[in-house]
N, C-alpha and C. Protein backbone atom coordinates (compact mmCIF):
# COMPACT_ATOMS: atom_id res chain seq x y z
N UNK A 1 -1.65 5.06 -14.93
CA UNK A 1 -1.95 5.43 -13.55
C UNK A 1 -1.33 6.80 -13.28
N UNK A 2 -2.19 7.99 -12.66
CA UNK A 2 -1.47 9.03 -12.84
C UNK A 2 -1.33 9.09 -11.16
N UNK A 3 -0.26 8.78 -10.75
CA UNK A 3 0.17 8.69 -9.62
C UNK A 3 1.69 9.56 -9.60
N UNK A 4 2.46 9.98 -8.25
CA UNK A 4 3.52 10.68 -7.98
C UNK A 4 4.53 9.45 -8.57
N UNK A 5 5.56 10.08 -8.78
CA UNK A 5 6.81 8.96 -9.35
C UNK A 5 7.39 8.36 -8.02
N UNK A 6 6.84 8.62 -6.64
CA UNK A 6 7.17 7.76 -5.60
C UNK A 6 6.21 6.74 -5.45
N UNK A 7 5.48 6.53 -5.83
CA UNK A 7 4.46 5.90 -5.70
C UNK A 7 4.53 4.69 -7.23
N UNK A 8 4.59 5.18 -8.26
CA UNK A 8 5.11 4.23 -9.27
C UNK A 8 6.22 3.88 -9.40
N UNK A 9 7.24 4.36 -8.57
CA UNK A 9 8.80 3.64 -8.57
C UNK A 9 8.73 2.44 -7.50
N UNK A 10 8.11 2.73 -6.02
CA UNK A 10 7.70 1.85 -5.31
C UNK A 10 6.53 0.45 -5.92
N UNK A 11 5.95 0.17 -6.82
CA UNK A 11 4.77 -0.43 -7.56
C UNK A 11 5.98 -0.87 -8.37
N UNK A 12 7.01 -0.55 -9.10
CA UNK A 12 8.06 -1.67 -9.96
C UNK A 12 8.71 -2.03 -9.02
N UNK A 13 9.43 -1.68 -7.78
CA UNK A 13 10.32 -2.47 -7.36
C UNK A 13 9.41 -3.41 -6.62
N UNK A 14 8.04 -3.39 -6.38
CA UNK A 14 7.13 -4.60 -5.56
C UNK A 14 7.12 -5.82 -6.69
N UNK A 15 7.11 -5.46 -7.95
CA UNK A 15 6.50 -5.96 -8.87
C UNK A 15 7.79 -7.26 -8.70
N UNK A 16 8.87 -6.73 -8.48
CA UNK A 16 10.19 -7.98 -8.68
C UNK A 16 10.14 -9.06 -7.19
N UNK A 17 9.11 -8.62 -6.24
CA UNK A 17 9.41 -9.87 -5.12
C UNK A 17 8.43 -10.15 -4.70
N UNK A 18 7.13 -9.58 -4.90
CA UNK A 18 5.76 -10.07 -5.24
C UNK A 18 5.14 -10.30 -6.08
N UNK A 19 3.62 -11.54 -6.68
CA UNK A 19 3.43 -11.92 -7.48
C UNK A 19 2.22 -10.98 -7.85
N UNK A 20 2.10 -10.59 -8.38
CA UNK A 20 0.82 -8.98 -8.43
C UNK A 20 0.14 -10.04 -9.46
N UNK A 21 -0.07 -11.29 -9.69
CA UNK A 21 -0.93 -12.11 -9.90
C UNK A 21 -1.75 -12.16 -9.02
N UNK A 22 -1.72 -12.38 -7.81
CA UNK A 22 -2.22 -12.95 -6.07
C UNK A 22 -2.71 -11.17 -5.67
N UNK A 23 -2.86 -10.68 -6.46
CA UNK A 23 -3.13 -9.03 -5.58
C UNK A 23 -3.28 -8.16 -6.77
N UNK A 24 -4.18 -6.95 -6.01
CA UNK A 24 -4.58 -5.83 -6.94
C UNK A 24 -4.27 -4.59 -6.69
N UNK A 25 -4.05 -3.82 -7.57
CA UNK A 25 -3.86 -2.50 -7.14
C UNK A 25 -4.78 -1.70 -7.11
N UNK A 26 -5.07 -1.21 -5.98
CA UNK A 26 -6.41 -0.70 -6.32
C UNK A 26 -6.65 0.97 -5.59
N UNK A 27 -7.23 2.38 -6.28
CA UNK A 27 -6.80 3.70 -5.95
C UNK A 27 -8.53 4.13 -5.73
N UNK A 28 -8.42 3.72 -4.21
CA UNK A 28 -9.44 4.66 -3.59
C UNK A 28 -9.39 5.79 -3.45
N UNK A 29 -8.09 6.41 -3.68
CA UNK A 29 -8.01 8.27 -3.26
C UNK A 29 -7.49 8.49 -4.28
N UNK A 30 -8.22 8.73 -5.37
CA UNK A 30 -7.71 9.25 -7.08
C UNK A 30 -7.28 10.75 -6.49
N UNK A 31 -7.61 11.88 -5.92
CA UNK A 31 -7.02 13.45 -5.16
C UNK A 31 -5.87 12.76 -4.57
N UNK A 32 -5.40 11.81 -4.37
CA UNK A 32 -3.98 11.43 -3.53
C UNK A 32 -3.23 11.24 -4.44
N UNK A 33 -2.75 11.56 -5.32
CA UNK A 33 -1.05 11.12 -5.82
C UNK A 33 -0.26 10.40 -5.40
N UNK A 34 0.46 10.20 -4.12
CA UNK A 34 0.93 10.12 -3.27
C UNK A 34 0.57 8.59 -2.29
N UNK A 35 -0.77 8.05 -2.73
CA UNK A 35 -1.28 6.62 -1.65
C UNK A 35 -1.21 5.83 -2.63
N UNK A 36 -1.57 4.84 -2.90
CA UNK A 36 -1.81 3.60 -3.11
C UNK A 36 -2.39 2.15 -2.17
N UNK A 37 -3.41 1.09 -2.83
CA UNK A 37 -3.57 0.28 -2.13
C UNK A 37 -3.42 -0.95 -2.99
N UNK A 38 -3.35 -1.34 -2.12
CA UNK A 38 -2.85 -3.30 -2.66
C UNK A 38 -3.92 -4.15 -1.47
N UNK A 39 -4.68 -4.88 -2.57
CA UNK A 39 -5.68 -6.00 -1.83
C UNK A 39 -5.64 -7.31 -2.74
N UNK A 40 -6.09 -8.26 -1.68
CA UNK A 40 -6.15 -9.37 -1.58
C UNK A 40 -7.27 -10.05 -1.00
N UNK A 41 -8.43 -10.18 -1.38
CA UNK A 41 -9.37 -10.86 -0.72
C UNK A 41 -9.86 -9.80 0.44
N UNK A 42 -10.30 -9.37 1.38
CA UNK A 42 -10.75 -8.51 1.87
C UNK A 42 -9.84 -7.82 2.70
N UNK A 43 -8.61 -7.79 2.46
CA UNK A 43 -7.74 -7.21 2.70
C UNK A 43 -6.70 -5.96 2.20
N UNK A 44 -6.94 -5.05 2.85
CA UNK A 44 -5.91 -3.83 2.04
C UNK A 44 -5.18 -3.00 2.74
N UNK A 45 -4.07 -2.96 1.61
CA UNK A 45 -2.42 -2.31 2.63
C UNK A 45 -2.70 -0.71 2.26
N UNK A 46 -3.18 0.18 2.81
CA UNK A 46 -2.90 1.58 2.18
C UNK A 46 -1.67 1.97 2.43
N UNK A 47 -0.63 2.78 1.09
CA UNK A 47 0.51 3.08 1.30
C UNK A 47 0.11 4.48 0.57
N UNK A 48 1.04 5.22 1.63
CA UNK A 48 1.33 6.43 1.78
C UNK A 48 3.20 7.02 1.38
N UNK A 49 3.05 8.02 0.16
CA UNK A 49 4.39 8.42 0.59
C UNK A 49 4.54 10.04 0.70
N UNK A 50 3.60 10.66 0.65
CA UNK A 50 3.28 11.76 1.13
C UNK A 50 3.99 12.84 1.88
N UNK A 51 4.46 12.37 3.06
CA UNK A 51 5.01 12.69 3.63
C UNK A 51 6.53 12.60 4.10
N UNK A 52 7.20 12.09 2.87
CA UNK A 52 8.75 11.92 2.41
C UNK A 52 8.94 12.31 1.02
N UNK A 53 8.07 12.79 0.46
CA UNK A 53 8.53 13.08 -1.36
C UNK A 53 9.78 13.83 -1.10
N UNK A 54 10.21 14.92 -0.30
CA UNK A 54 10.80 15.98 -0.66
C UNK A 54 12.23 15.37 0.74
N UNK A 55 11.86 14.27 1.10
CA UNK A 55 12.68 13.53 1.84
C UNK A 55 14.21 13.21 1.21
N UNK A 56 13.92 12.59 0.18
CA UNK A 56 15.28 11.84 -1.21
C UNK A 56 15.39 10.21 -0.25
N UNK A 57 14.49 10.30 0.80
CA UNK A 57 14.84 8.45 1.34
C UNK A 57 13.22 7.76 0.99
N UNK A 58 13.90 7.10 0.96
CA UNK A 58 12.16 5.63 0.59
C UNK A 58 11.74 5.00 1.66
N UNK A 59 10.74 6.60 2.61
CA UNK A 59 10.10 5.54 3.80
C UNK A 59 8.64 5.73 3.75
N UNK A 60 7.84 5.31 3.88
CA UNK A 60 6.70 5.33 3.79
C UNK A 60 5.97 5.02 4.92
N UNK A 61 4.23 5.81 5.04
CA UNK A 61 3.37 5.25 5.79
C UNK A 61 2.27 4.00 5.44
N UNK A 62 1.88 3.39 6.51
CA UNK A 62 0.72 2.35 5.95
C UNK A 62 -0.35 2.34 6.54
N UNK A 63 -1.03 1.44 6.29
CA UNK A 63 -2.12 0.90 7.09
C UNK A 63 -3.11 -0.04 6.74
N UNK A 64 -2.88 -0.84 7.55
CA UNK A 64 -3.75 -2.27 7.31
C UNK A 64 -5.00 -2.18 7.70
N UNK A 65 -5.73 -2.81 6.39
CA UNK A 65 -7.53 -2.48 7.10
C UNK A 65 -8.10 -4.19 6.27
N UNK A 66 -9.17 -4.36 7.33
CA UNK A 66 -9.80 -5.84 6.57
C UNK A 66 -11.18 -5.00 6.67
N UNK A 67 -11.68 -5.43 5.69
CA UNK A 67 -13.25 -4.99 4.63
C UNK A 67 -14.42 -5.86 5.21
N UNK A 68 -15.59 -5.12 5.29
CA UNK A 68 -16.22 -5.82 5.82
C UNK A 68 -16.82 -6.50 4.07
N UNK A 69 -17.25 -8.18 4.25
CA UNK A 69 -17.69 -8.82 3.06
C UNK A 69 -18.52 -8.24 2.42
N UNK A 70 -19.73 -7.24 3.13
CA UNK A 70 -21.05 -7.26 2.22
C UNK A 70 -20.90 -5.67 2.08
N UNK A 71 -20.19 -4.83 3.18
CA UNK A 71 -19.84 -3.63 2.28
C UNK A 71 -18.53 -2.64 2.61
N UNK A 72 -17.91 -2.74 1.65
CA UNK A 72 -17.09 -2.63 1.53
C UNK A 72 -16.08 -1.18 1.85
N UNK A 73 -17.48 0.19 2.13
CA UNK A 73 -17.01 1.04 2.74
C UNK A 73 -16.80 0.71 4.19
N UNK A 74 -17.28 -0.45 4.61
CA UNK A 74 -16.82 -0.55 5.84
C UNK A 74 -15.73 -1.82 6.55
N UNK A 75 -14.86 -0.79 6.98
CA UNK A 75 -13.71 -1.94 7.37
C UNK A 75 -13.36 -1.83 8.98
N UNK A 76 -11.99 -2.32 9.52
CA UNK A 76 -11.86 -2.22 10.46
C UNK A 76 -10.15 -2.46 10.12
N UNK A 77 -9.48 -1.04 10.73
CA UNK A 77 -8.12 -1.04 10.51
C UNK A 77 -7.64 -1.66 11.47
N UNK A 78 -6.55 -2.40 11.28
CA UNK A 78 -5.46 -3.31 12.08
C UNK A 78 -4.40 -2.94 12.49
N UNK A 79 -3.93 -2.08 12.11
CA UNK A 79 -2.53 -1.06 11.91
C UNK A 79 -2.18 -0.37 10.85
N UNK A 80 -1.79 0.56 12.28
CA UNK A 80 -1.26 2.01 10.91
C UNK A 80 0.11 2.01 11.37
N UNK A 81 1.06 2.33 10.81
CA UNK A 81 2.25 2.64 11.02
C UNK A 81 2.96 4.01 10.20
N UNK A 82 4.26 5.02 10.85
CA UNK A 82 4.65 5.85 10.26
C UNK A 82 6.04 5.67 9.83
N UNK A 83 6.77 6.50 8.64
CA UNK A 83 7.94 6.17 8.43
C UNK A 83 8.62 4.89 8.72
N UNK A 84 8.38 4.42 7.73
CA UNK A 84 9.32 3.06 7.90
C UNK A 84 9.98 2.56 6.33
N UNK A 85 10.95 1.90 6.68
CA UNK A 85 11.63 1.70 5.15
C UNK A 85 11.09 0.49 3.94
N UNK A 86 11.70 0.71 2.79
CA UNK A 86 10.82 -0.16 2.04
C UNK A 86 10.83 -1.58 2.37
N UNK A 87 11.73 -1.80 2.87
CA UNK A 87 12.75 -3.27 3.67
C UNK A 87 11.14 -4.03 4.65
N UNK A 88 10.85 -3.27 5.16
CA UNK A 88 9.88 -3.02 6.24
C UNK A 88 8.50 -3.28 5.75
N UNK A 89 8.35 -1.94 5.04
CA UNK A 89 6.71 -2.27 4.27
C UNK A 89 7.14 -3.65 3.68
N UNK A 90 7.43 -3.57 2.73
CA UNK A 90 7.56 -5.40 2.10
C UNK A 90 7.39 -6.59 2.75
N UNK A 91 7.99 -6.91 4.00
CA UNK A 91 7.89 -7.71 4.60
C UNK A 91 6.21 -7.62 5.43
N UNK A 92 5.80 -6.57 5.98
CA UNK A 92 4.48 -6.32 6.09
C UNK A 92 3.41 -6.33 4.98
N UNK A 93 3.89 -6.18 3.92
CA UNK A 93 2.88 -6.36 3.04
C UNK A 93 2.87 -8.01 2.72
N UNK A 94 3.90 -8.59 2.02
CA UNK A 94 3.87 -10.14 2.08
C UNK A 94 3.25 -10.81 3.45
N UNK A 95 3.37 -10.29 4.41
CA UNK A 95 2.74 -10.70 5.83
C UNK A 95 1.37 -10.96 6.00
N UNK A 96 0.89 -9.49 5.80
CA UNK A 96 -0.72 -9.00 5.91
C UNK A 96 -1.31 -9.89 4.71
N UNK A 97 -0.90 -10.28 3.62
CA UNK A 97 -1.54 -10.29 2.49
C UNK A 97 -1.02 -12.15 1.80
N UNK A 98 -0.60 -12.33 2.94
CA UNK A 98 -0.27 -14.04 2.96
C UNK A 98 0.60 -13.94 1.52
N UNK A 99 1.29 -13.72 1.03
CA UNK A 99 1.77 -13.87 -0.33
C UNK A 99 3.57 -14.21 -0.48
């Protein structure tokens, strides 16, 4: 995965308190370095760290979107949120994504 090393350091430490059996990783913005998404059934967390690389703290943006069934460019976001800590996303991601 050629992703920013904030973005694959965040993806191992998920890997130790979520079951990434139950979920996928999945990179709609291959030009983003920097995002990542995690889905579950028609559900997906976009994570953002973009805008803290040059930070040295681990906060990130998100945003929750549910997919529509039959196509899939079309969703309807639930929440976006800015800067928040990994403490935070985690618990929102296990949340959003029933896991």
């Amino acid at each position: 995965m050629n992703k920013d090393k904030t973005i694959l350091k965040l993806i191992e430490r998920l890997k130790r308190i979520v079951d990434f059996n139950l979920i996928k990783i999945v990179d709609y913005w291959d030009g983003d370095l920097c995002a990542i998404g995690l889905r579950k059934t028609n559900k997906l967390v976009y994570i953002s760290t973009c805008n803290y690389i040059d930070s040295g703290t681990n906060k990130y943006d998100y945003i929750l979107d549910i997919l529509d069934e039959f196509d899939e460019t079309k969703y309807e976001t639930v929440k976006e949120v800015t800067n928040v800590s990994e403490d935070e996303l985690n618990e929102e991601v296990k949340s959003f994504l029933d896991i």
